[in-house]
C-alpha atoms as a PDB file:
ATOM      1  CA  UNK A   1      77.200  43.675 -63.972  1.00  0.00           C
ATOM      2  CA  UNK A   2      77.554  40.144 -62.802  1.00  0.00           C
ATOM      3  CA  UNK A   3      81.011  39.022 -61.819  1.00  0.00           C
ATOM      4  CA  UNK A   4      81.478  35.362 -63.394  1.00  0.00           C
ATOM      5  CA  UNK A   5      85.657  35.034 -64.323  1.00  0.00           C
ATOM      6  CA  UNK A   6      86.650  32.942 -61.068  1.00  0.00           C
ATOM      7  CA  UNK A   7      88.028  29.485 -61.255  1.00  0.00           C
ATOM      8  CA  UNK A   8      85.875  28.093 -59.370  1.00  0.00           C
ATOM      9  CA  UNK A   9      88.434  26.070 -57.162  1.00  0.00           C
ATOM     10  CA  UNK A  10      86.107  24.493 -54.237  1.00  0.00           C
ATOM     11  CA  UNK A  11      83.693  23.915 -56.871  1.00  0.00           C
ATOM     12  CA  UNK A  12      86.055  20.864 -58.030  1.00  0.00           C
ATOM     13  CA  UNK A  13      85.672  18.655 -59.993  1.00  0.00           C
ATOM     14  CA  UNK A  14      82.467  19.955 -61.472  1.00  0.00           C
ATOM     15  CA  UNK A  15      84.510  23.101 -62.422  1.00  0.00           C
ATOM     16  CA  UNK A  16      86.996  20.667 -64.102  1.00  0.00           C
ATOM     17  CA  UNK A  17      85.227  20.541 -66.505  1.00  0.00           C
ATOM     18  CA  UNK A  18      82.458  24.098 -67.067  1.00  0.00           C
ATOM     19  CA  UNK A  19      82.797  27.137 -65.158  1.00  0.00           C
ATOM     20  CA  UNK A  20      81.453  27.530 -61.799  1.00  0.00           C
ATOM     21  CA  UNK A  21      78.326  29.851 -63.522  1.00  0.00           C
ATOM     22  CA  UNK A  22      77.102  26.946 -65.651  1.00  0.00           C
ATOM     23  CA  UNK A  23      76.531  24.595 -62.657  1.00  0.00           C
ATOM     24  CA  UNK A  24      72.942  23.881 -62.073  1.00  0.00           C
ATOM     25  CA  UNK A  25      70.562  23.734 -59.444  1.00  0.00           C
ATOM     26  CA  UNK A  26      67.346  22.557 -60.364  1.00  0.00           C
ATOM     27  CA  UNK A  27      68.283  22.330 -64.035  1.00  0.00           C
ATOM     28  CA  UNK A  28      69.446  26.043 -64.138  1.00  0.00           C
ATOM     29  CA  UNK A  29      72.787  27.318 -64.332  1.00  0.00           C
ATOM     30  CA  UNK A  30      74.151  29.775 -61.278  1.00  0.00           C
ATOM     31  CA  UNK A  31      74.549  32.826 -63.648  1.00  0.00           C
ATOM     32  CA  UNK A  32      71.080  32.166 -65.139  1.00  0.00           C
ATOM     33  CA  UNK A  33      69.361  33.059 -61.579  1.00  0.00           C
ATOM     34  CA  UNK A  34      70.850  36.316 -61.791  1.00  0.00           C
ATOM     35  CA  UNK A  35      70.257  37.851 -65.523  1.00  0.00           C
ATOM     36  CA  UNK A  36      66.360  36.672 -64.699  1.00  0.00           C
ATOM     37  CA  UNK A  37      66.553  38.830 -61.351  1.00  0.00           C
ATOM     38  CA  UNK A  38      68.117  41.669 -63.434  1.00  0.00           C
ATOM     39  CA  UNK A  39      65.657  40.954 -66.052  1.00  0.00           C
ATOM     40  CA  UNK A  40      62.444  40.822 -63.818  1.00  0.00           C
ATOM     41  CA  UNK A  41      64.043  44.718 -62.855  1.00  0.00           C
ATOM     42  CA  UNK A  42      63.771  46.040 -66.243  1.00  0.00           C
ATOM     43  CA  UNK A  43      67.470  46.065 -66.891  1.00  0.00           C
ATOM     44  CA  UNK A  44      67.974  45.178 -70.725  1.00  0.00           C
ATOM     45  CA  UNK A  45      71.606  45.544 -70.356  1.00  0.00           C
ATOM     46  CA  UNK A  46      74.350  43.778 -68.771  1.00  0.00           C
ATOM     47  CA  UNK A  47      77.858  43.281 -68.410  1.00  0.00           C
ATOM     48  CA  UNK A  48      79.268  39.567 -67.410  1.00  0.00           C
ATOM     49  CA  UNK A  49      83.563  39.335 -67.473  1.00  0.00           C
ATOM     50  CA  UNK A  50      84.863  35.696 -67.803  1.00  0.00           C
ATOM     51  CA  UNK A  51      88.630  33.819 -67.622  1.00  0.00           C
ATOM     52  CA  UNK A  52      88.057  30.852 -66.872  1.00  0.00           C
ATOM     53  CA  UNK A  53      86.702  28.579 -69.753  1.00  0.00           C
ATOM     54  CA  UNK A  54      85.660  31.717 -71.655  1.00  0.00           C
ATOM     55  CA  UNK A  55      84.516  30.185 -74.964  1.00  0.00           C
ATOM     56  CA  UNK A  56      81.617  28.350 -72.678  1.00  0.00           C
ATOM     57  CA  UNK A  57      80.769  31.384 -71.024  1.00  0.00           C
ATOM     58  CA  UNK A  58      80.239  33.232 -74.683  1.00  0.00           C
ATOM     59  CA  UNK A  59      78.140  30.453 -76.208  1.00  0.00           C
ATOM     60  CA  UNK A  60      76.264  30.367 -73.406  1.00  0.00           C
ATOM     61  CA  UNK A  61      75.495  33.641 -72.641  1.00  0.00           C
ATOM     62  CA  UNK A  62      74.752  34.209 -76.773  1.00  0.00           C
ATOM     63  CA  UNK A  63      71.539  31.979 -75.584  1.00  0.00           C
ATOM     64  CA  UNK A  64      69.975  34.702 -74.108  1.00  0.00           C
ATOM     65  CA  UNK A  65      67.480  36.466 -76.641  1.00  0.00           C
ATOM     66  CA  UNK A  66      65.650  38.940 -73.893  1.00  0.00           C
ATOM     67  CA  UNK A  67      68.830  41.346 -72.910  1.00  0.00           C
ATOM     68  CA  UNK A  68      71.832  42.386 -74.561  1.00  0.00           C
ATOM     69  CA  UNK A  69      74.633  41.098 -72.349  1.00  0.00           C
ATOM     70  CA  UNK A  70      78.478  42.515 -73.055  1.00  0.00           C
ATOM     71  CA  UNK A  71      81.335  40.279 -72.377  1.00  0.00           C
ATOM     72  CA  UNK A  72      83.825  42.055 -70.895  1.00  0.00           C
ATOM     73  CA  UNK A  73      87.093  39.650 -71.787  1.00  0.00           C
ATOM     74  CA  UNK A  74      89.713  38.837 -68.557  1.00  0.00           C
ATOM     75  CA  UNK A  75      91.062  35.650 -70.179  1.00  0.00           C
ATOM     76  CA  UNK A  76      94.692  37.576 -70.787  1.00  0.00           C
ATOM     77  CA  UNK A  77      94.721  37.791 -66.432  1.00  0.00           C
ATOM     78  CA  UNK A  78      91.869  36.935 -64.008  1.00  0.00           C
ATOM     79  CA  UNK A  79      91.418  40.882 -62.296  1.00  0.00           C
ATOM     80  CA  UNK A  80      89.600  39.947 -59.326  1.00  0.00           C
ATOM     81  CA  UNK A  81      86.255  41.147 -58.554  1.00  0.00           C
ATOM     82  CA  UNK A  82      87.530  44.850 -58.277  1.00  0.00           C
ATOM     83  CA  UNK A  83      89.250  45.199 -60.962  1.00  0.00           C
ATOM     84  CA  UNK A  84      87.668  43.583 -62.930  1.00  0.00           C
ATOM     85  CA  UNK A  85      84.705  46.486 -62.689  1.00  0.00           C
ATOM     86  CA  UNK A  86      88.041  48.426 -63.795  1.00  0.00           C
ATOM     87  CA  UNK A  87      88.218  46.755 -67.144  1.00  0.00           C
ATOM     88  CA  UNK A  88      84.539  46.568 -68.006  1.00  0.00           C
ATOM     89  CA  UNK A  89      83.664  50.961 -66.624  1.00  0.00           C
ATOM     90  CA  UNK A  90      83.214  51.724 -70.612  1.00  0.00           C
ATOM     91  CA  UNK A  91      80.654  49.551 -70.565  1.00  0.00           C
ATOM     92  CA  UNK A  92      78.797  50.656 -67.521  1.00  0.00           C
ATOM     93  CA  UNK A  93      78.122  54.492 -68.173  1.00  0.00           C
ATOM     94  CA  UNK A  94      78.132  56.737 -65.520  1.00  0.00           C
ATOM     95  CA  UNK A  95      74.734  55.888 -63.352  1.00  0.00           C
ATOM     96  CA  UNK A  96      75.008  53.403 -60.248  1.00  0.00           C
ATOM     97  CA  UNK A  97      74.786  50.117 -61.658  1.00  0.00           C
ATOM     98  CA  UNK A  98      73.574  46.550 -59.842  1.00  0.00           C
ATOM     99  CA  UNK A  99      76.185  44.037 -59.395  1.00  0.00           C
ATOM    100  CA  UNK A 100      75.777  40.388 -58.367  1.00  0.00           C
ATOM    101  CA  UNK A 101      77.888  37.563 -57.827  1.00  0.00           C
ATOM    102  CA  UNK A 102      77.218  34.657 -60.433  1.00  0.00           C
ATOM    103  CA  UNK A 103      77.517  32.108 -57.469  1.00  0.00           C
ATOM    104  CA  UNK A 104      74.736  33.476 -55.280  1.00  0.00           C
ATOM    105  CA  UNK A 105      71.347  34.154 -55.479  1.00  0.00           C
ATOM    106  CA  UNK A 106      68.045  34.188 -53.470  1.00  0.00           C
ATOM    107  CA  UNK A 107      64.420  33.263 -53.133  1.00  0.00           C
ATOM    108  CA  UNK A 108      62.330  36.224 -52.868  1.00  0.00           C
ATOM    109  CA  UNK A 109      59.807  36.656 -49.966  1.00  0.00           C
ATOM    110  CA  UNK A 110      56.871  39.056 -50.185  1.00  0.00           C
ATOM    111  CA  UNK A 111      60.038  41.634 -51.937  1.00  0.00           C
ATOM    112  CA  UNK A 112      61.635  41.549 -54.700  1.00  0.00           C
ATOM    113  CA  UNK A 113      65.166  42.238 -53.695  1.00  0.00           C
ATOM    114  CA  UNK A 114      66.730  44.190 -56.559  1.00  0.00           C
ATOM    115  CA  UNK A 115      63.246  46.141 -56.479  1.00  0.00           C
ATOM    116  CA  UNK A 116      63.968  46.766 -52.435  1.00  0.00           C
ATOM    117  CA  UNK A 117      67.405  47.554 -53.392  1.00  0.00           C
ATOM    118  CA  UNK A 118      66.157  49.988 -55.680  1.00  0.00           C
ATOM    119  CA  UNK A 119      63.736  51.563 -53.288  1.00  0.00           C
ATOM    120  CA  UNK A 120      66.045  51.872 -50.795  1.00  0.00           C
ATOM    121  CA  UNK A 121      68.818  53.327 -52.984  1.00  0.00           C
ATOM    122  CA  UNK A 122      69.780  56.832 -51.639  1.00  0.00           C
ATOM    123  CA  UNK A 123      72.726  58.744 -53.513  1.00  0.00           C
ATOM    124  CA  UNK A 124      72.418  61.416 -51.806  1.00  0.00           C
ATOM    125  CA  UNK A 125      73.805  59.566 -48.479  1.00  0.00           C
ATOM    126  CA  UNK A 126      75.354  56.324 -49.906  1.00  0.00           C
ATOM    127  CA  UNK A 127      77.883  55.041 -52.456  1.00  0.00           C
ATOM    128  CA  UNK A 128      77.071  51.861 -52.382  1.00  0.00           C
ATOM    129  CA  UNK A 129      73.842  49.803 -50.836  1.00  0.00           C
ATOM    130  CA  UNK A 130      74.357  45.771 -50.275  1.00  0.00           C
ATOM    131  CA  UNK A 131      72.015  43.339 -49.800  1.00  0.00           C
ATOM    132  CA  UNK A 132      72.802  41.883 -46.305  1.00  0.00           C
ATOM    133  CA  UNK A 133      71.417  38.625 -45.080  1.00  0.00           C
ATOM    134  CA  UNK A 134      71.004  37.203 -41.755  1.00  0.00           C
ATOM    135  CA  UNK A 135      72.902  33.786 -40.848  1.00  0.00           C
ATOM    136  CA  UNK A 136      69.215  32.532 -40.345  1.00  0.00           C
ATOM    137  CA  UNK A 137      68.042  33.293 -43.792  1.00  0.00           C
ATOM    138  CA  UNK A 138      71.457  31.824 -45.212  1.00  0.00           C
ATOM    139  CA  UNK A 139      71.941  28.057 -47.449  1.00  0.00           C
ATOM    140  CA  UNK A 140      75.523  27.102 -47.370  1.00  0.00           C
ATOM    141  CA  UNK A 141      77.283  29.439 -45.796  1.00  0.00           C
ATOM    142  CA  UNK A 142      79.993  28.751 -42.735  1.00  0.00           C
ATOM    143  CA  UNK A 143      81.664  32.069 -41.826  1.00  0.00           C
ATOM    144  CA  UNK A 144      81.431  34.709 -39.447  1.00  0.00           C
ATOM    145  CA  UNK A 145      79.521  37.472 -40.819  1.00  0.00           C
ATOM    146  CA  UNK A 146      80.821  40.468 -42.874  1.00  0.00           C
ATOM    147  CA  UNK A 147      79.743  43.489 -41.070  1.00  0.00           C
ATOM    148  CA  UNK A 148      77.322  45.156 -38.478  1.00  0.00           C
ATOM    149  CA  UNK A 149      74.431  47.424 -39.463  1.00  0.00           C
ATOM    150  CA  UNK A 150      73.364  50.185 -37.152  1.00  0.00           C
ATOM    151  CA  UNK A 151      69.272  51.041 -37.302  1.00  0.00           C
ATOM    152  CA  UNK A 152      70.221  52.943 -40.350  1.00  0.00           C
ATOM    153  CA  UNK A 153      71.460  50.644 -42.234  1.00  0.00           C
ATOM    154  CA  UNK A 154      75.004  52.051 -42.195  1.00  0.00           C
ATOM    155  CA  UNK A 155      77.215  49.522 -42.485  1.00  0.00           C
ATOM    156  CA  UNK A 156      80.684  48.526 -40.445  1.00  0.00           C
ATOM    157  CA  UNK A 157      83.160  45.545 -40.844  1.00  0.00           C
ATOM    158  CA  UNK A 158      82.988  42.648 -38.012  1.00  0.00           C
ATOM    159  CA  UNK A 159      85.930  43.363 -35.721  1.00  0.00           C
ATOM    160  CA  UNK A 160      88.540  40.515 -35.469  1.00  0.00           C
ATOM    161  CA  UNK A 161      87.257  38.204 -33.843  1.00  0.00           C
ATOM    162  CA  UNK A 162      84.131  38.700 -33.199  1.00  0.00           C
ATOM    163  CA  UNK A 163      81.096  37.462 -34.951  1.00  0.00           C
ATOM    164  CA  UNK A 164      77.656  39.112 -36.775  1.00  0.00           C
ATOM    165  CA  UNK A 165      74.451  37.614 -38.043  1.00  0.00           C
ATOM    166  CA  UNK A 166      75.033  40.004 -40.991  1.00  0.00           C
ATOM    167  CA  UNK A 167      76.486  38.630 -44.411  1.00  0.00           C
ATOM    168  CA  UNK A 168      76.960  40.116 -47.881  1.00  0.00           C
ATOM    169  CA  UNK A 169      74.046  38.387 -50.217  1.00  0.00           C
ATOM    170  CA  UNK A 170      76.522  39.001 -53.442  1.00  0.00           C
ATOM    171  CA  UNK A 171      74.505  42.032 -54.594  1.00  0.00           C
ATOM    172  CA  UNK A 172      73.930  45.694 -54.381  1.00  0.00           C
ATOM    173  CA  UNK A 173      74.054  49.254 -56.354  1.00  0.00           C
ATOM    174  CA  UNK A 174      77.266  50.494 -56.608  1.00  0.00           C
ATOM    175  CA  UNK A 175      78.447  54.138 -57.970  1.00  0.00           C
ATOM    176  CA  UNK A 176      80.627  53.835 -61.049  1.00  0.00           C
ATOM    177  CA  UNK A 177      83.077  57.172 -59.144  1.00  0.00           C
ATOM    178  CA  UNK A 178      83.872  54.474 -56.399  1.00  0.00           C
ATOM    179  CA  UNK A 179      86.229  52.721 -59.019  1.00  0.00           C
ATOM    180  CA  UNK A 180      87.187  55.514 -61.667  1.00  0.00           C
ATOM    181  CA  UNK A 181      90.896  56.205 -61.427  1.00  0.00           C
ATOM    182  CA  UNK A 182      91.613  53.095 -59.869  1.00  0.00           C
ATOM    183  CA  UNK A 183      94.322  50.814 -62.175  1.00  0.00           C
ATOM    184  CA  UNK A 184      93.530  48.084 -63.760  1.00  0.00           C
ATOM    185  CA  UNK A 185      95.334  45.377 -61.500  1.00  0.00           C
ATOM    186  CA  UNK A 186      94.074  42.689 -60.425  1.00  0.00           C
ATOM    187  CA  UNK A 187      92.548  43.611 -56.552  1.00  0.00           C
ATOM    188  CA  UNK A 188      89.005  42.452 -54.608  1.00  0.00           C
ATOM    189  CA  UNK A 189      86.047  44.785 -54.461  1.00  0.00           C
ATOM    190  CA  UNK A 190      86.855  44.877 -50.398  1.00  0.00           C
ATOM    191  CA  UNK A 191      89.321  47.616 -51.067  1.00  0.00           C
ATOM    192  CA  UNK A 192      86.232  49.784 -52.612  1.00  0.00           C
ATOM    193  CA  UNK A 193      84.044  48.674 -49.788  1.00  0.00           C
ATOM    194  CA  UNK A 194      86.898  50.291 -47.344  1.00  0.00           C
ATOM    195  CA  UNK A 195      86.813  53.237 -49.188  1.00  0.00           C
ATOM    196  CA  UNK A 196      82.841  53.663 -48.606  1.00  0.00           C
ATOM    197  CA  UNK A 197      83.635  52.624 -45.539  1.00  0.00           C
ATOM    198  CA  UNK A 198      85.473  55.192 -44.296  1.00  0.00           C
ATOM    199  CA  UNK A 199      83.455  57.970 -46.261  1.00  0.00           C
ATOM    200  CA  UNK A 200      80.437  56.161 -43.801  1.00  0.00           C
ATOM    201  CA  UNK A 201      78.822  55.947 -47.246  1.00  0.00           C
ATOM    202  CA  UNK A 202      78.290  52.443 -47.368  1.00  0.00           C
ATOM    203  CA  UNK A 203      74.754  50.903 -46.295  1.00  0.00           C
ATOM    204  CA  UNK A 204      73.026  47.304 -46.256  1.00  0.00           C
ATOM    205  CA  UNK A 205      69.399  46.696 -47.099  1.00  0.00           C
ATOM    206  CA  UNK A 206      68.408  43.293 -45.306  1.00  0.00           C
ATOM    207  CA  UNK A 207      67.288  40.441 -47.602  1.00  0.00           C
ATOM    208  CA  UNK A 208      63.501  39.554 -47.970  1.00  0.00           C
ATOM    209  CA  UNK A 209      63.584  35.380 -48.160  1.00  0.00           C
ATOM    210  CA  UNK A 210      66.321  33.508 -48.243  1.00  0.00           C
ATOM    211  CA  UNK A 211      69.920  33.492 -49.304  1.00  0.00           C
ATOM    212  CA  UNK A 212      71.752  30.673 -50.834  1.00  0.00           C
ATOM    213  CA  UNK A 213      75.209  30.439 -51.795  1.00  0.00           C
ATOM    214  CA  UNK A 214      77.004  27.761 -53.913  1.00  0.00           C
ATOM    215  CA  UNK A 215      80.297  27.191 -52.999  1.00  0.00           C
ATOM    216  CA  UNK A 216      81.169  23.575 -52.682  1.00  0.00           C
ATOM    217  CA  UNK A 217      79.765  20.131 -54.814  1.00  0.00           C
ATOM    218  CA  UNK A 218      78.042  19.491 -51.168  1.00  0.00           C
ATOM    219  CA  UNK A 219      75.933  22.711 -51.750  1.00  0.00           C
ATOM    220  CA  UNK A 220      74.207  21.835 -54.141  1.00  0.00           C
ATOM    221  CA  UNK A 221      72.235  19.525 -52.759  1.00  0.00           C
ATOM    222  CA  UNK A 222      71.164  22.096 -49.583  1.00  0.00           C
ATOM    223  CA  UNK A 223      70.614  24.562 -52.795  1.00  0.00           C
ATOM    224  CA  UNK A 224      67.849  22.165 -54.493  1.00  0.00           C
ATOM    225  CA  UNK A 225      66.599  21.164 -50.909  1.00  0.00           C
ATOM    226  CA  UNK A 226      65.946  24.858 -49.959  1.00  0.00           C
ATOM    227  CA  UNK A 227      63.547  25.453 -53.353  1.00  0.00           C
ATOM    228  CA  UNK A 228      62.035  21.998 -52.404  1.00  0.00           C
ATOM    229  CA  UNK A 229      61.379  23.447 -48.818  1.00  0.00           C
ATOM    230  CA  UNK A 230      60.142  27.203 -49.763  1.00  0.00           C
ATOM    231  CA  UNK A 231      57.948  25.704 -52.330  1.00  0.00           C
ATOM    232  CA  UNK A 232      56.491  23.688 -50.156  1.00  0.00           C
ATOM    233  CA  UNK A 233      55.404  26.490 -47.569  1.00  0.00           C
ATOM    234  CA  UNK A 234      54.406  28.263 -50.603  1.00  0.00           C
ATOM    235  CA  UNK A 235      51.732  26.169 -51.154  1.00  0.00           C
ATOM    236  CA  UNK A 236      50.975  25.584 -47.410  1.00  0.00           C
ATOM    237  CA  UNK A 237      50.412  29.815 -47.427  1.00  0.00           C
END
């Protein structure tokens, strides 16, 4: 599933006019970057929701010819990143599914990192596995770190206050349980994560390359800079 209804507020005035998914760095819109990842991955399914300036959402994800995507409709009230999983569980089955964020993506190093994901992906012990990133492998982002990651990879949140190289990369295997019985209301994945959380079933595989995140017009430009930059030690290699 990618999650692609926000209103892309800090995104203004670009998002005055197309939804924060369409924007495009290096002629590619944000939501693009992750069907190809999921694509690359074998998935040939996959579940985007949209609110916000649904009809351009639809026609463009009818574009894409190599995967059957499913819409899953919010435009009656924007659910929030948790439940909005709510809504679209008929369409997700009953296996651990991938979810990304349509604003953030990543250049691979020597991994793929849905493949890594994958590999790493115990149900036995875990819930849910996130890709983490450090603040050193991270475009455009100002905050403080989300959690701290034992040798394990077990994961913990960042006490008030306090700071961690560790951040959420907008991606990870979830288990479809985590949200059955929950209501359909409109509440942020974070309460899940809690619930993991506390079970200690919630672990963090570390990004392979670099992690970019689009927030603001001014991050675009670092965005398109950073492919400039890791294509260029590409080649160097």
């Amino acid at each position: 599933m990618i999650l692609a209804a926000g209103l892309g507020k800090r995104m203004r005035p670009i998002t005055s006019t197309i939804p924060k998914p369409l924007v495009e760095i290096r002629g590619k819109a944000l939501i693009d970057y992750g069907l190809d990842a999921l694509k690359r991955n074998g998935v040939e399914r996959v579940v985007v929701n949209v609110h916000y300036m649904a009809d351009l959402m639809r026609a463009h994800l009818r574009k894409r010819r190599d995967m059957e995507v499913i819409v899953s409709d919010e435009t009656d009230r924007l659910l929030e990143s948790g439940g909005g999983i709510v809504r679209a569980l008929p369409h997700l089955g009953h296996e651990p599914f991938y979810l990304i964020n349509s604003d953030t993506f990543w250049i691979d190093g020597y991994r793929d990192n849905l493949d890594l994901l994958a590999d790493l992906w115990n149900p036995a012990s875990a819930d849910m596995l996130l890709l983490i990133a450090e603040m050193r492998q991270a475009t455009g982002y100002d905050g403080r770190g989300d959690f701290v990651m034992d040798r394990e990879g077990r994961l913990q949140r960042v006490a008030e206050r306090d700071m961690s190289p560790f951040i959420y990369a907008g991606a990870g295997i979830l288990k479809p349980d985590l949200f059955r019985g929950l209501p359909e209301e409109t509440f942020s994945l974070n309460r899940v994560f809690d619930t993991a959380l506390e079970a200690e079933r919630l672990f963090g595989a570390r990004l392979d390359g670099l992690w970019i995140t689009v927030g603001t017009p001014g991050a675009i430009g670092e965005a398109e800079a950073a492919f400039t930059a890791s294509a260029t030690r590409a080649q160097r290699a």
